[in-house]
C-alpha atoms as a PDB file:
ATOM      1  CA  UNK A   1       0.000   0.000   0.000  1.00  0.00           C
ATOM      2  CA  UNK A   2       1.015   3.288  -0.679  1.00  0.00           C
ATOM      3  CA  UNK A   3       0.874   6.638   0.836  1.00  0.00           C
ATOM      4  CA  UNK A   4       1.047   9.325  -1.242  1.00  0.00           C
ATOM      5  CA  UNK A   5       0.259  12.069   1.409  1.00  0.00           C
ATOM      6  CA  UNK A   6       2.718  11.782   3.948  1.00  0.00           C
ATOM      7  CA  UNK A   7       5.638  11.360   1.658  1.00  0.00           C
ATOM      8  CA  UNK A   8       7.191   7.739   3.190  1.00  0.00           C
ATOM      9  CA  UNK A   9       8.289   5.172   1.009  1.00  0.00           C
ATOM     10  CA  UNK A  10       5.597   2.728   0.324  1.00  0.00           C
ATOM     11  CA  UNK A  11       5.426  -0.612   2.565  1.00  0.00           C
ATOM     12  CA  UNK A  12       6.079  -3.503   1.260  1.00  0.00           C
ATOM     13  CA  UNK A  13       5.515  -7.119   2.686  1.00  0.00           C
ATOM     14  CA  UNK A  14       5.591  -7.497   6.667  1.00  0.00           C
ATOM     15  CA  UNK A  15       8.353  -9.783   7.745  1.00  0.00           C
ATOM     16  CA  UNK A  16       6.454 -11.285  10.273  1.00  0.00           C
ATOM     17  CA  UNK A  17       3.028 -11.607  12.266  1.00  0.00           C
ATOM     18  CA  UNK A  18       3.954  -8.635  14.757  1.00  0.00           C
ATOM     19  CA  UNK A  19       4.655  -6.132  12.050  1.00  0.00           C
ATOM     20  CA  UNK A  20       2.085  -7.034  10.081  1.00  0.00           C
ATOM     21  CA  UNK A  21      -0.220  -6.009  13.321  1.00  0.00           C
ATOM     22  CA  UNK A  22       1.633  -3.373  13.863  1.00  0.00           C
ATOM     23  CA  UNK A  23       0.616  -1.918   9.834  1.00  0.00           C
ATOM     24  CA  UNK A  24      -2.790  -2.908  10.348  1.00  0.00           C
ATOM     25  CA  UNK A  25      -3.052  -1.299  13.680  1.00  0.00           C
ATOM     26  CA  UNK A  26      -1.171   2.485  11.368  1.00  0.00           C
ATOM     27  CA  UNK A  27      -3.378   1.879   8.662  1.00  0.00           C
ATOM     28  CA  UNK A  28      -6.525   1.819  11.005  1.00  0.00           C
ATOM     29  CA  UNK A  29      -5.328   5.076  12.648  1.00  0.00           C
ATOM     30  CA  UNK A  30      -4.518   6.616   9.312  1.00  0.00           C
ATOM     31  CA  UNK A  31      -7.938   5.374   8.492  1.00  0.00           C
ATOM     32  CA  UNK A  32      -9.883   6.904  11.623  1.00  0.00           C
ATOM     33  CA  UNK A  33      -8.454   9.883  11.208  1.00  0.00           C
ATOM     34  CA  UNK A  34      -8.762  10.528   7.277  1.00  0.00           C
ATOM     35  CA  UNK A  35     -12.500   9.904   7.637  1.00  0.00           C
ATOM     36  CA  UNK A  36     -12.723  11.561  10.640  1.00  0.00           C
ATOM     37  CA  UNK A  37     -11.598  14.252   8.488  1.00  0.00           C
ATOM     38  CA  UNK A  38     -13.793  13.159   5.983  1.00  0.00           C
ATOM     39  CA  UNK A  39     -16.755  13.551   8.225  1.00  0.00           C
ATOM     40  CA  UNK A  40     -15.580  17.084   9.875  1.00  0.00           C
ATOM     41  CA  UNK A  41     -15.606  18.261   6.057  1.00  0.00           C
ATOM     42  CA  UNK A  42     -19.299  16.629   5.272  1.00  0.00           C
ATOM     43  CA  UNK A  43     -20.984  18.463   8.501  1.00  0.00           C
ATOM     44  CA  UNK A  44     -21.733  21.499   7.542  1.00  0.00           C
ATOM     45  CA  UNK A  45     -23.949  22.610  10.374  1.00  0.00           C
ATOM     46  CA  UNK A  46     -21.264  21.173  12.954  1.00  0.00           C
ATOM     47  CA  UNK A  47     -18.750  23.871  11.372  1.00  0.00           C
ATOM     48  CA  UNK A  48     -21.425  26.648  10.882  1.00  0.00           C
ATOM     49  CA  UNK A  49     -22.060  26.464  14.742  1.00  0.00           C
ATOM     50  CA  UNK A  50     -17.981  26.330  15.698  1.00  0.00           C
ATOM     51  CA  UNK A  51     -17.740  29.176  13.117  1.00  0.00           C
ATOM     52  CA  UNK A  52     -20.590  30.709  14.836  1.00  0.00           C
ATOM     53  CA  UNK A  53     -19.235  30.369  18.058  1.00  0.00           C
ATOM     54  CA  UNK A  54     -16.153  31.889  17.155  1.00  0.00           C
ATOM     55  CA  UNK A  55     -17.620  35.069  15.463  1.00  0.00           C
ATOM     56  CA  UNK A  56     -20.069  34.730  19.053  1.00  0.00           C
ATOM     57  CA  UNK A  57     -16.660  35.217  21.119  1.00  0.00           C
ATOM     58  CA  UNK A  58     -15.130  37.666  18.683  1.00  0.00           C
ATOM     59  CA  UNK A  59     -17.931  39.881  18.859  1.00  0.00           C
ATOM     60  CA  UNK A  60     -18.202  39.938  22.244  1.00  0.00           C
ATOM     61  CA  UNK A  61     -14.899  40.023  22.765  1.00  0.00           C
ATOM     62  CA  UNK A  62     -14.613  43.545  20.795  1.00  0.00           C
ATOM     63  CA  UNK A  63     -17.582  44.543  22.541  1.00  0.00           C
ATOM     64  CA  UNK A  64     -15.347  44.639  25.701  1.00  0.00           C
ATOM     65  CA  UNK A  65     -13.284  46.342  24.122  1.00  0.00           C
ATOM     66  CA  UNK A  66     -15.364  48.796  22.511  1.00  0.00           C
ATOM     67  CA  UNK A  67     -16.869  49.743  26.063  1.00  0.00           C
ATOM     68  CA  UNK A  68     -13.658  49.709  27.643  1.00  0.00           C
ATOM     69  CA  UNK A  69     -12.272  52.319  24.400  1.00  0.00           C
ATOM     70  CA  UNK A  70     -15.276  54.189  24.954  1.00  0.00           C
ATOM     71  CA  UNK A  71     -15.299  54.281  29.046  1.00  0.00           C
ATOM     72  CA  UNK A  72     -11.412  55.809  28.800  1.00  0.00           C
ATOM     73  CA  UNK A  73     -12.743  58.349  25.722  1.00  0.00           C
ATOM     74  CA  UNK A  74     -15.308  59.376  28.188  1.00  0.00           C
ATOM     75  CA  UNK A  75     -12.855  60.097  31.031  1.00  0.00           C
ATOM     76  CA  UNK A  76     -10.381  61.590  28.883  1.00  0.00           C
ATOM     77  CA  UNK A  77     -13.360  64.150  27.757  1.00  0.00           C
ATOM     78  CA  UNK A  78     -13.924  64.420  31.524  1.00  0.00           C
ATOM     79  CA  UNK A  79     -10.803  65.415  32.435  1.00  0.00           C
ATOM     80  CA  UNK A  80      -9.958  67.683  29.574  1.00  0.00           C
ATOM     81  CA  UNK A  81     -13.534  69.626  30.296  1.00  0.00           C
ATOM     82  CA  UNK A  82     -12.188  69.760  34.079  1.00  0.00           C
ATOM     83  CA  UNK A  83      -9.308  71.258  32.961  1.00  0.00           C
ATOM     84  CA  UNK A  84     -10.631  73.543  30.440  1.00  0.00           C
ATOM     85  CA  UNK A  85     -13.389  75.030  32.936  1.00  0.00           C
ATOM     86  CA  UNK A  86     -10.386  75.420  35.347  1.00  0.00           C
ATOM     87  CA  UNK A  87      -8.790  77.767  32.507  1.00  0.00           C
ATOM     88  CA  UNK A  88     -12.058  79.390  32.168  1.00  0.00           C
ATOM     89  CA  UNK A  89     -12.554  80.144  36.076  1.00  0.00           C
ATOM     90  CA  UNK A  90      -9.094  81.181  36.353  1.00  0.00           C
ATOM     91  CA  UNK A  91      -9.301  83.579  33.708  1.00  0.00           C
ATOM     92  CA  UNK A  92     -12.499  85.296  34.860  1.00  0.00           C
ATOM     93  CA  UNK A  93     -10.739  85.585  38.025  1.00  0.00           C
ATOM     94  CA  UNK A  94      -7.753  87.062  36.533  1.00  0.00           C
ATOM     95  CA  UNK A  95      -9.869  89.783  34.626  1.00  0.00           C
ATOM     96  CA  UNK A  96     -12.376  90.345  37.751  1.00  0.00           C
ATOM     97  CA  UNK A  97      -9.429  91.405  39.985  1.00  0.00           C
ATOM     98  CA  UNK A  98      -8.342  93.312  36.805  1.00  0.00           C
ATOM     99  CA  UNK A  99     -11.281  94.786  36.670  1.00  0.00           C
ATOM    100  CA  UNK A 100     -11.511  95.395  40.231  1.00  0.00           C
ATOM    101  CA  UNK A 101      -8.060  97.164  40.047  1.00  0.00           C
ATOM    102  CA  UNK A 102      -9.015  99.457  37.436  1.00  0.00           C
ATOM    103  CA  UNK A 103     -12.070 100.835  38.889  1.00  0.00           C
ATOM    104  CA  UNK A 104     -10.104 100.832  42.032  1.00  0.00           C
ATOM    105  CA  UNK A 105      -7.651 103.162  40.213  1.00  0.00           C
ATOM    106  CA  UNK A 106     -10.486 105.133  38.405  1.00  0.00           C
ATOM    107  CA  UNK A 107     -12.065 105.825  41.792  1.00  0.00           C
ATOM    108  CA  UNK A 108      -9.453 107.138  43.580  1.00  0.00           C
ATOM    109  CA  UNK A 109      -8.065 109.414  40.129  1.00  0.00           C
ATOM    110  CA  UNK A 110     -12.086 110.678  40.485  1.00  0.00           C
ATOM    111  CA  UNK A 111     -11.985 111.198  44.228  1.00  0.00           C
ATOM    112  CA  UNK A 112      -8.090 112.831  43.403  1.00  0.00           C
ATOM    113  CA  UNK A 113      -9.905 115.128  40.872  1.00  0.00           C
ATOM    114  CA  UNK A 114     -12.730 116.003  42.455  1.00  0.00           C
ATOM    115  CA  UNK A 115     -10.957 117.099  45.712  1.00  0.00           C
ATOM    116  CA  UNK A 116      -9.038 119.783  43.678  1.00  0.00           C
ATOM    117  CA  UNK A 117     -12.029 121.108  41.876  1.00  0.00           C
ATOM    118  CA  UNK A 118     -13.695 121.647  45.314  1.00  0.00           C
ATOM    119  CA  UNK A 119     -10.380 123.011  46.655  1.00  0.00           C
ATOM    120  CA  UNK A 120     -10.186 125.211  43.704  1.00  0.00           C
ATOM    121  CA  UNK A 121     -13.753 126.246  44.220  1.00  0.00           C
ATOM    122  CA  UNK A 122     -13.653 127.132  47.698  1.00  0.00           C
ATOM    123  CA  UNK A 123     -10.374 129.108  46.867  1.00  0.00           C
ATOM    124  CA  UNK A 124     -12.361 131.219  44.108  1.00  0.00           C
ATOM    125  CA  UNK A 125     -15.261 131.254  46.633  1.00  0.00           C
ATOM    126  CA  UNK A 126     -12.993 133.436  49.378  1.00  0.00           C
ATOM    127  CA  UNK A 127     -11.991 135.770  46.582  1.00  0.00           C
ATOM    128  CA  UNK A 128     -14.978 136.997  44.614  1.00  0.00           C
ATOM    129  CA  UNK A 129     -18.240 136.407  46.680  1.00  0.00           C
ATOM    130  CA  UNK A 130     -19.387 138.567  48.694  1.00  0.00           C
ATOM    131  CA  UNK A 131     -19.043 138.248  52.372  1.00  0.00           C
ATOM    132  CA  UNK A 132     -23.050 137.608  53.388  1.00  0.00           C
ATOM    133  CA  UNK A 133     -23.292 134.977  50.764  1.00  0.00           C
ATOM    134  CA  UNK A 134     -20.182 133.254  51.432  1.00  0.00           C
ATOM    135  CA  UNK A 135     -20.779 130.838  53.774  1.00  0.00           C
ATOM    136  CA  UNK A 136     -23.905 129.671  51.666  1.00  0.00           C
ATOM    137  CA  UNK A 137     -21.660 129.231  48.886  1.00  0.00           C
ATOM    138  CA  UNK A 138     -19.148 127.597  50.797  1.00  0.00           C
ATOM    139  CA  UNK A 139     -21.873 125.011  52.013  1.00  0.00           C
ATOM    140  CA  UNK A 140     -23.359 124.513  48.471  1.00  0.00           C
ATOM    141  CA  UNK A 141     -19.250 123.757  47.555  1.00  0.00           C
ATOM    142  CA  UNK A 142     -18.644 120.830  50.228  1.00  0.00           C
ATOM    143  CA  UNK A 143     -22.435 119.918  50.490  1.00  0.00           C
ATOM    144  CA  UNK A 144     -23.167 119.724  46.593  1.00  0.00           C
ATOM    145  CA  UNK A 145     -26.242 117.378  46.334  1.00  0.00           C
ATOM    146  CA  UNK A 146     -28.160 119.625  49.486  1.00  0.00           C
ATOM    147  CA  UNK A 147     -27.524 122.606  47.251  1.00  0.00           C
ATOM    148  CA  UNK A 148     -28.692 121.328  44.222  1.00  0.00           C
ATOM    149  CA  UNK A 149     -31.895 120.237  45.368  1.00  0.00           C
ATOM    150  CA  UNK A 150     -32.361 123.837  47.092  1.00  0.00           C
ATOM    151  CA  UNK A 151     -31.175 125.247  43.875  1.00  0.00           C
ATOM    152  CA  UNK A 152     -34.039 122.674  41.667  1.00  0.00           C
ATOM    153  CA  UNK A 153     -37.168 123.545  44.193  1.00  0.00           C
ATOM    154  CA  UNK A 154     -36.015 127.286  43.558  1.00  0.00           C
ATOM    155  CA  UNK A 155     -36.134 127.041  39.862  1.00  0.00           C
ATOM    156  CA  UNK A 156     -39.527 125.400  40.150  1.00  0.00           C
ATOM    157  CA  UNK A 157     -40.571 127.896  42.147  1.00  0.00           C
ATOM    158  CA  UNK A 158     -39.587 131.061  39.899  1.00  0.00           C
ATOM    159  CA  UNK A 159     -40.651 129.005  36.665  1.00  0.00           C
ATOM    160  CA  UNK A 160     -44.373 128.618  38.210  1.00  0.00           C
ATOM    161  CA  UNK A 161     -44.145 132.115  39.039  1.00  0.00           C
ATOM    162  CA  UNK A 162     -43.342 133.362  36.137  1.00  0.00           C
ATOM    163  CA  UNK A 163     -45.338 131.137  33.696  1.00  0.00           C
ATOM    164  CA  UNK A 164     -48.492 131.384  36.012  1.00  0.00           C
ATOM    165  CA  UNK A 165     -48.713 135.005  37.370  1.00  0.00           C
ATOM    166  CA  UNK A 166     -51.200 136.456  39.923  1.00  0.00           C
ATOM    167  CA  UNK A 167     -53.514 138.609  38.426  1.00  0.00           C
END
């Protein structure tokens, strides 16, 4: 007999009883396992289901590792928006005392500037008004908002006067 698959010389005659068992008991095996082949090729629904079990652990396999992608995407965006409204409050921080800073600044120029003016005022004040109305003056000068609500119930007063006489 010959085999032409494996490649070893062909077998001839078996010197004696024991060998010739021992081919019988190869060419048995050789036999099993060629139909056994045989038979794996033939059954077709026996090798859809292994090849569906495989694409069965496969998928699920890259389903773990599709959530697992997507659970670290998720805490990467996580962190990165952490960081990113940390930026954002820090900044607005920055700029508030900024802010804060420069009002500060424009407050105290205003205050600076309006301290001379009244200085200035009260200096003309002295010179060239008369003595009785002076000290009215004076108090209109360092009291300004008092005065001007004097000075706005006067004008209503001479306005009515004069646009409603008595006859």
């Amino acid at each position: 007999m010959t085999d032409r698959t494996s490649g070893e010389p062909p077998v001839t005659g078996a010197k004696g009883p024991d060998e010739l068992r021992q081919q019988i008991e190869r060419t048995r095996s050789e036999l099993g396992d060629t139909v056994e082949e045989l038979a794996g090729k033939m059954d077709v629904k026996g090798r859809a289901r292994a090849r569906a079990a495989d694409l069965r652990d496969k998928a699920g396999a890259m389903t773990v590792q599709l959530r697992s992608s997507a659970a670290q995407a998720g805490h990467t965006v996580h962190d990165r928006a952490t960081q990113a409204g940390h930026k954002v409050q820090d900044k607005a921080v920055k700029t508030g005392h900024k802010v804060q800073d420069r009002t500060l600044q424009a407050g105290h120029v205003t205050q600076h500037r309006t301290s001379q003016t009244s200085a200035a005022l009260e200096r003309r004040a002295e010179h060239s008004v008369p003595r009785p109305a002076r000290p009215l003056v004076l108090a209109a000068i360092r009291h300004p908002r008092p005065a001007l609500i004097v000075g706005a119930a006067l004008a209503a007063v001479v306005v009515v006067s004069w646009r409603y006489p008595k006859k």
